[in-house]
PDB file of N, CA and C in Angstrom:
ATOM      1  N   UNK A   1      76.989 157.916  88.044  1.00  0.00           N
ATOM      2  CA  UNK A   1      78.113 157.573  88.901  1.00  0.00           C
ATOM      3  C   UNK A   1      78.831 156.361  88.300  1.00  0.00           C
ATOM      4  N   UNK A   2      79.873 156.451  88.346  1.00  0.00           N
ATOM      5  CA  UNK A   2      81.145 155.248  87.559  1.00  0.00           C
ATOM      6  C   UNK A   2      80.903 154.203  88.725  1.00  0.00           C
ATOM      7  N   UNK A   3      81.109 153.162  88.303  1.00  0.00           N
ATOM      8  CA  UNK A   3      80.748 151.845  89.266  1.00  0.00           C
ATOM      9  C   UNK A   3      82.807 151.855  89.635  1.00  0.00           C
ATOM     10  N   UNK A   4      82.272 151.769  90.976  1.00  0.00           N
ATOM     11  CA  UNK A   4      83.691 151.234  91.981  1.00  0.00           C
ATOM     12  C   UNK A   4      84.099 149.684  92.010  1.00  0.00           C
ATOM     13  N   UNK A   5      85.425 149.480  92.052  1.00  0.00           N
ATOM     14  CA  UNK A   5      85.830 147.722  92.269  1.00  0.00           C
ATOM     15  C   UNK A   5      86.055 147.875  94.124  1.00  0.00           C
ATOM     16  N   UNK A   6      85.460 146.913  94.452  1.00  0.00           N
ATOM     17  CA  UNK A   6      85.498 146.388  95.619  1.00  0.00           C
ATOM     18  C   UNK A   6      86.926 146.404  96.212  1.00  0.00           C
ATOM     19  N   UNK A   7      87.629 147.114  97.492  1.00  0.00           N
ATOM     20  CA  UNK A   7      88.668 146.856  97.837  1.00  0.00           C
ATOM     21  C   UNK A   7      89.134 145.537  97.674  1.00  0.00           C
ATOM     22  N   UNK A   8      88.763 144.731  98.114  1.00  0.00           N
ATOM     23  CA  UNK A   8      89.173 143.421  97.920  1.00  0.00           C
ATOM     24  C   UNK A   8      89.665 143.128  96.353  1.00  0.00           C
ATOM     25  N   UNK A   9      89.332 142.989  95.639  1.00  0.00           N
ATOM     26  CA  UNK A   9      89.400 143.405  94.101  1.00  0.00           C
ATOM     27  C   UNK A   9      90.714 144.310  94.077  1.00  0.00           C
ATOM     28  N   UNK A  10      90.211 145.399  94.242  1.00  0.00           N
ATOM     29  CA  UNK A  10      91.876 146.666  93.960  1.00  0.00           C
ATOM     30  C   UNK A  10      92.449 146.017  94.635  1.00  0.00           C
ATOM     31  N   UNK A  11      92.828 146.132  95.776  1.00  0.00           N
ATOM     32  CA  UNK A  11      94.098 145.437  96.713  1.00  0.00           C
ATOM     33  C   UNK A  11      94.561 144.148  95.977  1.00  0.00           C
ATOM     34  N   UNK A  12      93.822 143.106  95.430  1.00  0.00           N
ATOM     35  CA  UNK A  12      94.466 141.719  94.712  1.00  0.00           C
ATOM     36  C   UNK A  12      95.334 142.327  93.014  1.00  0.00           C
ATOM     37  N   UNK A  13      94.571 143.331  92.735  1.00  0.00           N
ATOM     38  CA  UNK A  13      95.071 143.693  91.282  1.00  0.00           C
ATOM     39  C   UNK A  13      96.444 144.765  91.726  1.00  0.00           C
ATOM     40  N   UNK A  14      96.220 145.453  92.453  1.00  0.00           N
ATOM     41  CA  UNK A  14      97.470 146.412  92.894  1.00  0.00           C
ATOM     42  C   UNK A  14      98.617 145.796  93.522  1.00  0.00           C
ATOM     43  N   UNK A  15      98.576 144.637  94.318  1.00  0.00           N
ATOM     44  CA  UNK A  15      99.322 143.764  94.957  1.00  0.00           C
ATOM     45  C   UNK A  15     100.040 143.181  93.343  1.00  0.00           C
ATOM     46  N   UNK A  16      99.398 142.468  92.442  1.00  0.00           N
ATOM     47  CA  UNK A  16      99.462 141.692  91.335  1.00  0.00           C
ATOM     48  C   UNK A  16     100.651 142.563  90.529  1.00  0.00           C
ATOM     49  N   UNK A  17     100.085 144.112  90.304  1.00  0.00           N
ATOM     50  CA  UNK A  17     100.844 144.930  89.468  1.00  0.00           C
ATOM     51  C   UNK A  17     102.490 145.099  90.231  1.00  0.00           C
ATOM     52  N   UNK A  18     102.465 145.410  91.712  1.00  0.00           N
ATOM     53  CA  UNK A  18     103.476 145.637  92.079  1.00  0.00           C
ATOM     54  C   UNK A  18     104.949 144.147  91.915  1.00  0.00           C
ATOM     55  N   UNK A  19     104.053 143.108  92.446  1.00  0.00           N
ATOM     56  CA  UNK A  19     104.541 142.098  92.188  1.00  0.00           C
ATOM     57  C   UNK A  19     105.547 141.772  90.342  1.00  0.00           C
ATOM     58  N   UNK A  20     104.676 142.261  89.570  1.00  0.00           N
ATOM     59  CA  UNK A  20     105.328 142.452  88.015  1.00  0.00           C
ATOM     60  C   UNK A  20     106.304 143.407  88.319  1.00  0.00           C
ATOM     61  N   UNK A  21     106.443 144.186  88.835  1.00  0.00           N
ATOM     62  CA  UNK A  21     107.457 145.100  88.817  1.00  0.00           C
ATOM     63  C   UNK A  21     108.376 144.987  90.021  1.00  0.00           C
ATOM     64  N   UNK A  22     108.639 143.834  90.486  1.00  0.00           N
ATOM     65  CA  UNK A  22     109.390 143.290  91.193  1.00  0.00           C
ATOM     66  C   UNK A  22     109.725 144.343  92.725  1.00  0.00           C
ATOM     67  N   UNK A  23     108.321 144.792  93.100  1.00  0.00           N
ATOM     68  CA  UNK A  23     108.520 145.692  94.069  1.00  0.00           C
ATOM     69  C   UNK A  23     107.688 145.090  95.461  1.00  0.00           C
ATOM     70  N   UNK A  24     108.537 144.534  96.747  1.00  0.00           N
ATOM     71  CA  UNK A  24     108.007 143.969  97.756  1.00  0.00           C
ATOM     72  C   UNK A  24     106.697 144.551  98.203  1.00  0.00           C
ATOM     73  N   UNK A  25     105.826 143.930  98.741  1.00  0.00           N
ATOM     74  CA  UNK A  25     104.188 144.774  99.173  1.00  0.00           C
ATOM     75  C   UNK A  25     103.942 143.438  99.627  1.00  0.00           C
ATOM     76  N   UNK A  26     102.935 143.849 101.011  1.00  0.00           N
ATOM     77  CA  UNK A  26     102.280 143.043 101.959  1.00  0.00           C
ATOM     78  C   UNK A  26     100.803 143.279 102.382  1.00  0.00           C
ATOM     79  N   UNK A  27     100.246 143.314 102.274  1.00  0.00           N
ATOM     80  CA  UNK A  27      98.609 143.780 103.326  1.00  0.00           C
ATOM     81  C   UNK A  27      99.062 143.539 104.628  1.00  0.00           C
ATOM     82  N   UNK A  28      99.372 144.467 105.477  1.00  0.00           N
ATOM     83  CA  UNK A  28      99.204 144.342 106.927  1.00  0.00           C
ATOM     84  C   UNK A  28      98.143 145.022 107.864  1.00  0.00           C
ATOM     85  N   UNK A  29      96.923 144.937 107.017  1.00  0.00           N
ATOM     86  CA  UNK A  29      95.708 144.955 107.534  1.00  0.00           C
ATOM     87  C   UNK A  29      94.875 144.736 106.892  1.00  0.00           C
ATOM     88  N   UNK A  30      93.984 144.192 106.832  1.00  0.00           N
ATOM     89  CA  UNK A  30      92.866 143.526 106.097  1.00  0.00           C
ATOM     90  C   UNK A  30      91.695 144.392 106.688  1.00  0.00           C
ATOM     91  N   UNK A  31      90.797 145.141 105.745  1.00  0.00           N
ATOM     92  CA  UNK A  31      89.856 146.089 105.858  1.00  0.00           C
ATOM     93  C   UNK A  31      88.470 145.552 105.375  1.00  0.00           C
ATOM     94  N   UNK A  32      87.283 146.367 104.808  1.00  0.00           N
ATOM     95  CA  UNK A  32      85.985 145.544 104.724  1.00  0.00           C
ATOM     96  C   UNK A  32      86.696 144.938 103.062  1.00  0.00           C
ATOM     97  N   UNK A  33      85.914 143.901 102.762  1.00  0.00           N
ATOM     98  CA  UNK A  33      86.020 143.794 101.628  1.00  0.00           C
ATOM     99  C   UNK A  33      85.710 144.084 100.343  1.00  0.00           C
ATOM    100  N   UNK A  34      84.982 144.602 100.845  1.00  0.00           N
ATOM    101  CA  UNK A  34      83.533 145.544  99.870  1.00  0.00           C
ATOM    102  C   UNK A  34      83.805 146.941  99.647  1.00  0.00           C
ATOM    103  N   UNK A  35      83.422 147.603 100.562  1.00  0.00           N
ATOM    104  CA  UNK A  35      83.742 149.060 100.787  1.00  0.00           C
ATOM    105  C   UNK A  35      84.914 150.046 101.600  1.00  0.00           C
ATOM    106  N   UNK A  36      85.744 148.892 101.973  1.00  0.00           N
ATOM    107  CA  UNK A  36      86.713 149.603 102.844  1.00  0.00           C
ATOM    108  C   UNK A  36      88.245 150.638 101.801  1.00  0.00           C
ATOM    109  N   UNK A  37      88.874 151.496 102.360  1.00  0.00           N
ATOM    110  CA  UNK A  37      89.408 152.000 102.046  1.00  0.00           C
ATOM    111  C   UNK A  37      90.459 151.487 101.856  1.00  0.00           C
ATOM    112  N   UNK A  38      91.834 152.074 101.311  1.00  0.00           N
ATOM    113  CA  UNK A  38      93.061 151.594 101.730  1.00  0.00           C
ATOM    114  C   UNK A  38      94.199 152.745 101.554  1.00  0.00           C
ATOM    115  N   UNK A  39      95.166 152.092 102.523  1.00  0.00           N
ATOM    116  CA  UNK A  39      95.689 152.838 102.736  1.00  0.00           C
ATOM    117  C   UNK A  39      97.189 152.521 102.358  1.00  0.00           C
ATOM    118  N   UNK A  40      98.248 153.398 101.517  1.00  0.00           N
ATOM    119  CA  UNK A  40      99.421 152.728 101.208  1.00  0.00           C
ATOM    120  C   UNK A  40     101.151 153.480 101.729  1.00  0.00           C
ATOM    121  N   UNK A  41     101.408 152.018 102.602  1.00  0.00           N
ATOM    122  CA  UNK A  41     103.457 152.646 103.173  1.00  0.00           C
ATOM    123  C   UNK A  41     103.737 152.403 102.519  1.00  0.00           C
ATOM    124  N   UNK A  42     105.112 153.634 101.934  1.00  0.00           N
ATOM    125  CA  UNK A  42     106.141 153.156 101.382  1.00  0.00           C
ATOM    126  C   UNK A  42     107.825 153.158 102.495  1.00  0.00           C
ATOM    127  N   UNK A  43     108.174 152.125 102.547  1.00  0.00           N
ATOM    128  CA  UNK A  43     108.827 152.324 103.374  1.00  0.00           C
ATOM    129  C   UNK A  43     110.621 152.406 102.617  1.00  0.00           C
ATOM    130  N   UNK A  44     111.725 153.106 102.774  1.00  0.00           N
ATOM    131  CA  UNK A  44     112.619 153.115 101.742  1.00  0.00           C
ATOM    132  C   UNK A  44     113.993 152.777 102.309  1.00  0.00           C
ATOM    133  N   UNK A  45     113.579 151.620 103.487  1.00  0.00           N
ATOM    134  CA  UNK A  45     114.426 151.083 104.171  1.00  0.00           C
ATOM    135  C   UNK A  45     115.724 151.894 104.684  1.00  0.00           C
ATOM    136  N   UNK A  46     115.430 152.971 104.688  1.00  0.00           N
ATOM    137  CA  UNK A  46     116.819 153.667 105.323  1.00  0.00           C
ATOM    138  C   UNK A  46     116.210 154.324 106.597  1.00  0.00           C
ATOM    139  N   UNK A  47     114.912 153.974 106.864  1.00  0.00           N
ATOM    140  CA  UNK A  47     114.632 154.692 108.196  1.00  0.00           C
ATOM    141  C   UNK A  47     113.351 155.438 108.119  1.00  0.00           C
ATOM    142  N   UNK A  48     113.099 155.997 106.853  1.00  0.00           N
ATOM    143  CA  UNK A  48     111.978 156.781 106.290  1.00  0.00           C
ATOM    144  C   UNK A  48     110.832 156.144 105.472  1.00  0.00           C
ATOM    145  N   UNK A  49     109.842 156.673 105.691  1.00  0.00           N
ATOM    146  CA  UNK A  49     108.463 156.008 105.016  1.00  0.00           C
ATOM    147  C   UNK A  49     107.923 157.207 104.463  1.00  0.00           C
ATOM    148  N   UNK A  50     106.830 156.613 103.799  1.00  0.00           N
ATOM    149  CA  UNK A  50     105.558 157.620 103.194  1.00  0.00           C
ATOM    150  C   UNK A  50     104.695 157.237 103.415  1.00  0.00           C
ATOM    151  N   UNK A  51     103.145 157.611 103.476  1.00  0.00           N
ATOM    152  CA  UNK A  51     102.214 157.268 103.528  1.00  0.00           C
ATOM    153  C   UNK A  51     100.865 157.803 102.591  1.00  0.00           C
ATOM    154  N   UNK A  52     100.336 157.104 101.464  1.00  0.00           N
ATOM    155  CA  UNK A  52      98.930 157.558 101.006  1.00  0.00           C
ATOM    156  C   UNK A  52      97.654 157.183 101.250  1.00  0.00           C
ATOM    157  N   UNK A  53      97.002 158.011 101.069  1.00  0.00           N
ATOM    158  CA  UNK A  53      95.083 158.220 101.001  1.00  0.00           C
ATOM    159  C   UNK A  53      94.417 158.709  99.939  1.00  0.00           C
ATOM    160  N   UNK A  54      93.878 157.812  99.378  1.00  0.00           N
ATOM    161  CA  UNK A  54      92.671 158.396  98.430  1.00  0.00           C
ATOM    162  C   UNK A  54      91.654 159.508  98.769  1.00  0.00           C
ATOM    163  N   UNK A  55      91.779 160.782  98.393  1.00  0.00           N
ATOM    164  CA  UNK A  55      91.197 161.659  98.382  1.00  0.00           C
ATOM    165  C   UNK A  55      90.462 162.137  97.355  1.00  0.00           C
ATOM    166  N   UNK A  56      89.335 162.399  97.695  1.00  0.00           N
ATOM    167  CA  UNK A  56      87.904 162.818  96.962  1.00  0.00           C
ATOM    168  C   UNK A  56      87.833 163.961  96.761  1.00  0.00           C
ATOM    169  N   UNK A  57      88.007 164.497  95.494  1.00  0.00           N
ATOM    170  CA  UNK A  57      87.422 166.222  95.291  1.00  0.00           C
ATOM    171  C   UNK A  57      85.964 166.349  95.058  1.00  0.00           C
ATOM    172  N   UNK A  58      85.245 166.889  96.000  1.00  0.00           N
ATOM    173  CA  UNK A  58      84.016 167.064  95.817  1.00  0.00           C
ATOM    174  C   UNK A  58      83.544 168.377  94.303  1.00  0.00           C
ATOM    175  N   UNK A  59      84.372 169.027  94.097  1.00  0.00           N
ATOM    176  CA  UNK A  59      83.928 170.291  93.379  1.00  0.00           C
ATOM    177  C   UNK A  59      84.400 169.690  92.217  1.00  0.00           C
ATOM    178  N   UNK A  60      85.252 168.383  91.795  1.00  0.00           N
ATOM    179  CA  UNK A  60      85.477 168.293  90.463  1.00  0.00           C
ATOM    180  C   UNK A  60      85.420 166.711  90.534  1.00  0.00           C
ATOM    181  N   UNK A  61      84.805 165.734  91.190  1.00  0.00           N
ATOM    182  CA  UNK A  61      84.327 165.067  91.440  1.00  0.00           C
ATOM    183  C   UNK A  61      85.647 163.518  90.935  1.00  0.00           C
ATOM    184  N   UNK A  62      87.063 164.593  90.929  1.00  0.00           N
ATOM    185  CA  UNK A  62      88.145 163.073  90.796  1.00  0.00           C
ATOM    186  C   UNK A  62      88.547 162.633  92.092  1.00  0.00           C
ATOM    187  N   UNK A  63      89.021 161.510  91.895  1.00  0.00           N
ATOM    188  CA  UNK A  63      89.960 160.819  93.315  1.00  0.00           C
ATOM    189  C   UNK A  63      91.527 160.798  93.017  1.00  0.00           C
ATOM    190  N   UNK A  64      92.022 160.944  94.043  1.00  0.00           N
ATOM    191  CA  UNK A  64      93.898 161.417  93.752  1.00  0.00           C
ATOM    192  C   UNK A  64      93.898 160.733  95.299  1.00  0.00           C
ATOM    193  N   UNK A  65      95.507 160.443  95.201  1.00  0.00           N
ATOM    194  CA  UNK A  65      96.212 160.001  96.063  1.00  0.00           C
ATOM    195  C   UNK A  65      97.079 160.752  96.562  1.00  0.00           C
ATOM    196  N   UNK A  66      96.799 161.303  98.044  1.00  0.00           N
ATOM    197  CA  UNK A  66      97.331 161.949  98.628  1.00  0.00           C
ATOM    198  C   UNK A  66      98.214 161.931 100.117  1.00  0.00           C
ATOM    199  N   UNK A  67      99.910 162.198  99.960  1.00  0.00           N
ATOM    200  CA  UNK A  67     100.037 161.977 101.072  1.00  0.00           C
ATOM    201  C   UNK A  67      99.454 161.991 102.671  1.00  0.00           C
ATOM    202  N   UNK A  68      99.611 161.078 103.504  1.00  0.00           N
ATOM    203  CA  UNK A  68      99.454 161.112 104.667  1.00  0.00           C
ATOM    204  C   UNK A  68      99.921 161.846 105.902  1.00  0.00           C
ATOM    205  N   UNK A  69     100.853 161.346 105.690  1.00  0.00           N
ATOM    206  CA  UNK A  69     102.241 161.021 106.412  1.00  0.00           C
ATOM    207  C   UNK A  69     103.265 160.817 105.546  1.00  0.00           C
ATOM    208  N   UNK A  70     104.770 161.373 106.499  1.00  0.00           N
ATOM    209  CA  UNK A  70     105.889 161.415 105.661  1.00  0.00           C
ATOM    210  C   UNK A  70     106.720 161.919 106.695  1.00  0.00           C
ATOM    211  N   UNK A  71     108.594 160.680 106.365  1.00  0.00           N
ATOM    212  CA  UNK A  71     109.316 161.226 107.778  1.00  0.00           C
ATOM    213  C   UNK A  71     109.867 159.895 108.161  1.00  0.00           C
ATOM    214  N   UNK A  72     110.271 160.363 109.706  1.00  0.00           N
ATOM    215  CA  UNK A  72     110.872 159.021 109.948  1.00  0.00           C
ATOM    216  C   UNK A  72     109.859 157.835 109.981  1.00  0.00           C
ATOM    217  N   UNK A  73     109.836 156.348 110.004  1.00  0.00           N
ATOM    218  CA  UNK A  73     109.309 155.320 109.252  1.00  0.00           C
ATOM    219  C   UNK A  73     108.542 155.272 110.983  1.00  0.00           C
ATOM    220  N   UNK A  74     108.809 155.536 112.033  1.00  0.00           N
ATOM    221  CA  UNK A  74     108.366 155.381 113.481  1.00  0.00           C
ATOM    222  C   UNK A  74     107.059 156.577 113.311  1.00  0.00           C
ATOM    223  N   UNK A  75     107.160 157.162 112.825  1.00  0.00           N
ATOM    224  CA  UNK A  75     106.377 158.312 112.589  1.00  0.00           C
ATOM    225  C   UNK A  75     105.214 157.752 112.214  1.00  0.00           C
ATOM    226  N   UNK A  76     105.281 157.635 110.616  1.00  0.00           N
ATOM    227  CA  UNK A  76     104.483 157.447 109.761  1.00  0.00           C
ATOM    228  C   UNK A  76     103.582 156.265 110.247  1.00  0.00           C
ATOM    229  N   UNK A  77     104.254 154.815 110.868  1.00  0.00           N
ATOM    230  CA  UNK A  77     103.733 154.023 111.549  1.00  0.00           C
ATOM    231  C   UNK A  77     102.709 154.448 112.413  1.00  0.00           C
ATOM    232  N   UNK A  78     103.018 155.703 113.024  1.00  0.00           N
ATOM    233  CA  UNK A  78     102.110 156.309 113.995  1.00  0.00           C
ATOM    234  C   UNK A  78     100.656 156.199 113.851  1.00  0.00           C
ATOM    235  N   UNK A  79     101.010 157.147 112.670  1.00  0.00           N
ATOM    236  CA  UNK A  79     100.206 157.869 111.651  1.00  0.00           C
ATOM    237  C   UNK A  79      98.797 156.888 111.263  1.00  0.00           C
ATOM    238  N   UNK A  80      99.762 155.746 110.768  1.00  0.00           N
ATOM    239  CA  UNK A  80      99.096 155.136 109.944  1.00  0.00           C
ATOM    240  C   UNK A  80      97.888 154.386 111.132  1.00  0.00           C
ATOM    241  N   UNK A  81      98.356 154.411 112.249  1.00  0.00           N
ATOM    242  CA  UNK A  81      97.821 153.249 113.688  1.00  0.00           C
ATOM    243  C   UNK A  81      96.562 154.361 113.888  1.00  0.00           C
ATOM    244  N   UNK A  82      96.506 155.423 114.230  1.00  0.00           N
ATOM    245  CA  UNK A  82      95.929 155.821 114.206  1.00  0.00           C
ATOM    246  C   UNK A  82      94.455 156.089 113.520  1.00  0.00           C
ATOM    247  N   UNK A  83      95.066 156.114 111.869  1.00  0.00           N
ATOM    248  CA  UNK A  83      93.779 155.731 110.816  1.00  0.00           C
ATOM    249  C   UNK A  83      93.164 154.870 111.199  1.00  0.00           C
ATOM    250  N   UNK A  84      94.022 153.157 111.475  1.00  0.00           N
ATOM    251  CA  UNK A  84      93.253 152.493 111.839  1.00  0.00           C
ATOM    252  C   UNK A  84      92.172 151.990 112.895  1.00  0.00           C
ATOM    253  N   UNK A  85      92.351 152.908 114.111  1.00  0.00           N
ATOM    254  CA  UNK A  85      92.212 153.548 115.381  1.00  0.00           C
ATOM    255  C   UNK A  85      90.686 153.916 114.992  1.00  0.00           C
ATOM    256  N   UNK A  86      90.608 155.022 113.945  1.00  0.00           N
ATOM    257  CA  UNK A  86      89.503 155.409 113.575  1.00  0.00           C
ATOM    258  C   UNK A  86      88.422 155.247 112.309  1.00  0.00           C
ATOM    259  N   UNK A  87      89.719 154.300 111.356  1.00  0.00           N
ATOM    260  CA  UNK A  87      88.691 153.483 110.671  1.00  0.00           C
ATOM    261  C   UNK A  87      89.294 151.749 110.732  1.00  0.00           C
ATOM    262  N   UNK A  88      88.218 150.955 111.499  1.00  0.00           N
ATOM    263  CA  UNK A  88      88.571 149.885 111.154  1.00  0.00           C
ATOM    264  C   UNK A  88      88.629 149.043 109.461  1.00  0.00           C
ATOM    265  N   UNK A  89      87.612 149.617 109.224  1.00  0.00           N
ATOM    266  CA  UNK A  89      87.662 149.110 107.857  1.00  0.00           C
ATOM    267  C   UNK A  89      88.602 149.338 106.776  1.00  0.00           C
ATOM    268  N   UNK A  90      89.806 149.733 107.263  1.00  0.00           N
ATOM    269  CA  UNK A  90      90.861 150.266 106.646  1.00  0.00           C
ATOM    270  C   UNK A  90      91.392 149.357 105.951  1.00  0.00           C
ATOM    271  N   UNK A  91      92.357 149.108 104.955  1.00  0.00           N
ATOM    272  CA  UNK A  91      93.530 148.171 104.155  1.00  0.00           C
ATOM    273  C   UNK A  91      94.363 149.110 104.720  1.00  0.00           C
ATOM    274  N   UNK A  92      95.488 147.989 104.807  1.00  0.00           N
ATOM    275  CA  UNK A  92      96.842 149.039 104.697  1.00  0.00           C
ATOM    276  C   UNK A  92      97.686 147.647 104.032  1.00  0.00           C
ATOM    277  N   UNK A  93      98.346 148.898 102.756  1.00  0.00           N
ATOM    278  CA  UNK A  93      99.467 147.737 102.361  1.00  0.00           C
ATOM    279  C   UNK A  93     100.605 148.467 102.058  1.00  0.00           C
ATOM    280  N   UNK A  94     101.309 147.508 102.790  1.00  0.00           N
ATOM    281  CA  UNK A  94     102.623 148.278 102.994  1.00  0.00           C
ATOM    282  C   UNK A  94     103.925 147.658 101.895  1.00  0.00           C
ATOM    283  N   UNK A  95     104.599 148.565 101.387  1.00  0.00           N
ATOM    284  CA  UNK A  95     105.965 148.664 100.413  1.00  0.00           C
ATOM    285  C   UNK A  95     107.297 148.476 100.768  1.00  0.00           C
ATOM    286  N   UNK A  96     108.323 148.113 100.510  1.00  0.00           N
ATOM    287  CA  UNK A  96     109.486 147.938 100.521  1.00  0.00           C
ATOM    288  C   UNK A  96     110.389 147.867  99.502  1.00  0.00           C
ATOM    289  N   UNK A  97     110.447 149.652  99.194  1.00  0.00           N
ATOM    290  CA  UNK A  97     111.204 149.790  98.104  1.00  0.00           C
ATOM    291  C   UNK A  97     112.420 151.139  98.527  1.00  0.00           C
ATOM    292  N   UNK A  98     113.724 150.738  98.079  1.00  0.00           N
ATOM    293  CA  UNK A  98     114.603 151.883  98.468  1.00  0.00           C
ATOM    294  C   UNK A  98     114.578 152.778  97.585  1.00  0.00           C
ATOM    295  N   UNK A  99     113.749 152.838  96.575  1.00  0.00           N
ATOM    296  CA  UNK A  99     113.817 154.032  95.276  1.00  0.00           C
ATOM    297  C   UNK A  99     111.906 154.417  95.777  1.00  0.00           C
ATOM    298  N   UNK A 100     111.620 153.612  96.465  1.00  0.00           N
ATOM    299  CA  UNK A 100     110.450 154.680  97.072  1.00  0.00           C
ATOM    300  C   UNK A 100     108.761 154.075  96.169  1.00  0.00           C
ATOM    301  N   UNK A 101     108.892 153.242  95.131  1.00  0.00           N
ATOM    302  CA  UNK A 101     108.173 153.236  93.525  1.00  0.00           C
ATOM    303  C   UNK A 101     106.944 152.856  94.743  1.00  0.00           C
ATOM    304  N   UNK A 102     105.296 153.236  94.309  1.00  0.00           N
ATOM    305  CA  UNK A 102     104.419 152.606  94.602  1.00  0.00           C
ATOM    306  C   UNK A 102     103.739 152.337  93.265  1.00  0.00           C
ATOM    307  N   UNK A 103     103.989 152.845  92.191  1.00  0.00           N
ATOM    308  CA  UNK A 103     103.162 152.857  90.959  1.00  0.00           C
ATOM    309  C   UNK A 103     101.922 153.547  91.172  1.00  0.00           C
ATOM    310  N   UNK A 104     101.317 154.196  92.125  1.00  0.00           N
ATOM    311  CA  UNK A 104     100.499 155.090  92.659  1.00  0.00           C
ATOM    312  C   UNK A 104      99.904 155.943  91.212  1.00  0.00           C
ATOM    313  N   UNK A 105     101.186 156.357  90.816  1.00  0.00           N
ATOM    314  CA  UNK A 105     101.159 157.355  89.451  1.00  0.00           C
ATOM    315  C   UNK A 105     100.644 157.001  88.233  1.00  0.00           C
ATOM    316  N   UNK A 106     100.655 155.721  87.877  1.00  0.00           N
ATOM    317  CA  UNK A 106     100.603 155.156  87.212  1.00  0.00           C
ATOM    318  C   UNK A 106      99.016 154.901  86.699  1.00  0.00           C
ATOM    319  N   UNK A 107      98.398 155.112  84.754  1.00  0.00           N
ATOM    320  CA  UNK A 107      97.205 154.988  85.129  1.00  0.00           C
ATOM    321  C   UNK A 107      96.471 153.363  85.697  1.00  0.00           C
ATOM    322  N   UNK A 108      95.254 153.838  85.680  1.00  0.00           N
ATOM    323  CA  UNK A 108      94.305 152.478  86.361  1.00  0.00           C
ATOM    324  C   UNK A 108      94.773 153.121  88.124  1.00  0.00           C
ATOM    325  N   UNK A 109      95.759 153.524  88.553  1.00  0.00           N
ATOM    326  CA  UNK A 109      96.055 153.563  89.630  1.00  0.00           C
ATOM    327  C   UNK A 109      95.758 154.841  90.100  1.00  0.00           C
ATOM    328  N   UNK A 110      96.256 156.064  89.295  1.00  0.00           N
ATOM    329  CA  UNK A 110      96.229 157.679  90.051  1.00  0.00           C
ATOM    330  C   UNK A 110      95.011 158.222  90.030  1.00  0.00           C
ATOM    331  N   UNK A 111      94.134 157.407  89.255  1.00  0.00           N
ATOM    332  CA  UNK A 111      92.865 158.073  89.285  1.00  0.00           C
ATOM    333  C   UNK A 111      91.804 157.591  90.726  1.00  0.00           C
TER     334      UNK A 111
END
């Protein structure tokens, strides 16, 4: 098994990367620090958001980032309250970009 970085860890380096690329991001929830998940808005200031989750393929054993939620930005908010509803240990860090960028795609990140 590949050794994992501690949310706390990803969230400071992913925050760090977005920041170089001059793209607004906040943590508006603070999750375990250790093992908690996270979760990422993009919000594209015209009203509409996105939302991702790291998803686990069990049969080919990669992780991908997969939408949540997607739609109006009241929506996705929903969405996202909810996760946290049912996992506290959640991150959520949220974006503010009108071209949408999370760098999500990007490697170190899509995997």
């Amino acid at each position: 098994m590949t050794p994992r970085l501690t949310a706390d860890f990803w969230v400071r380096a992913y925050l760090a990367r977005l920041r170089l690329a001059d793209i607004p991001a906040f943590v508006t929830a603070k999750g375990d620090a250790t093992a908690g998940t996270v979760l990422v808005k993009c919000a594209t200031l015209d009203g509409q958001a996105r939302a991702w989750h790291r998803s686990f393929n069990l049969m080919t054993g990669e992780r991908a980032w997969v939408v949540l939620a997607e739609g109006a930005e009241a929506d996705v908010d929903g969405a996202v309250a909810r996760q946290r509803r049912f996992d506290p240990d959640l991150w959520v860090i949220e974006i503010e970009d009108r071209q949408g960028r999370t760098l999500l795609d990007e490697p170190g990140l899509s995997e």
